[in-house]
Protein backbone atom coordinates (compact mmCIF):
# COMPACT_ATOMS: atom_id res chain seq x y z
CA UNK A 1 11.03 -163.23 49.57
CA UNK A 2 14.67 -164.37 50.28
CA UNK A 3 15.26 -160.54 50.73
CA UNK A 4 12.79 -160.07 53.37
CA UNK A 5 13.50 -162.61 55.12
CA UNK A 6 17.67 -161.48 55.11
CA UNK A 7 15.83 -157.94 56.23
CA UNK A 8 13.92 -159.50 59.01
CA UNK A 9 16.96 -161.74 60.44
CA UNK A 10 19.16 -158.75 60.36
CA UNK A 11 16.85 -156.88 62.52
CA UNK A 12 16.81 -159.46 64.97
CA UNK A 13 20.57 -159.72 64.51
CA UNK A 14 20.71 -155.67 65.52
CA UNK A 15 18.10 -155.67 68.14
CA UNK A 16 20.79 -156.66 71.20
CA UNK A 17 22.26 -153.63 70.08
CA UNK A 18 19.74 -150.91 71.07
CA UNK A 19 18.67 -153.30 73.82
CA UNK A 20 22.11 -152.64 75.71
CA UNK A 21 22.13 -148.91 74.68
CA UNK A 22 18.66 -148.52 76.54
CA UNK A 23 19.85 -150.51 79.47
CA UNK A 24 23.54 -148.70 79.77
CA UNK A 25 22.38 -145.03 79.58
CA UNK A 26 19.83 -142.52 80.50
CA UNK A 27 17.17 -143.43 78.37
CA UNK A 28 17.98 -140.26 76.12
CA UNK A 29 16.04 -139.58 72.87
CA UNK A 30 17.80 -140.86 70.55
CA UNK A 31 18.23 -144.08 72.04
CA UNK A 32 14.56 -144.41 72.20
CA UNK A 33 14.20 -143.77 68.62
CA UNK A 34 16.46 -146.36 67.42
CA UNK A 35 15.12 -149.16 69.79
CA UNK A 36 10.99 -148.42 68.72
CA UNK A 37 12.56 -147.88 65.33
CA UNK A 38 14.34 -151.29 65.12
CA UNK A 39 11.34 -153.38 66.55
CA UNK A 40 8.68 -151.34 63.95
CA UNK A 41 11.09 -152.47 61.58
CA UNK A 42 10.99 -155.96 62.10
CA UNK A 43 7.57 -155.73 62.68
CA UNK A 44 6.85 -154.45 59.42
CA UNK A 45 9.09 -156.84 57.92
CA UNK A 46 7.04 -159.65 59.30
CA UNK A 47 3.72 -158.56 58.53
CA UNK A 48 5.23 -157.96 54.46
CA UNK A 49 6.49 -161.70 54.79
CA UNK A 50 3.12 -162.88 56.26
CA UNK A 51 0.94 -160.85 53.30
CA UNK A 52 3.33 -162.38 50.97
C-alpha cells in the first residue's frame, strides 16, 4: 500500500512537468502521449489504492 501510494504522489510530483511541455510547444505527439500517459497513470494508481 505504502508503494502505491509513493507511485501515486510521484505522479502528481511529475505532472507540472508535461503540463509546461504542452503549454511551451506545438502540441506535438509525443508530448501528448506523455501528458494522457501521466494522468492514466495516476488514475490507475488511484483506482488500485481505492480497490485496495
Amino acid at each position: 500500500m505504502v508503494n502505491l501510494l509513493l507511485a501515486w504522489t510521484l505522479t502528481i510530483v511529475f505532472l507540472p512537468f508535461p503540463t509546461t511541455l504542452v503549454a511551451a510547444t506545438d502540441n506535438g505527439g509525443l508530448v501528448k502521449v506523455l501528458y494522457i500517459g501521466t494522468m492514466a497513470m495516476s488514475s490507475a494508481l488511484l483506482t488500485w489504492l481505492c480497490r485496495g
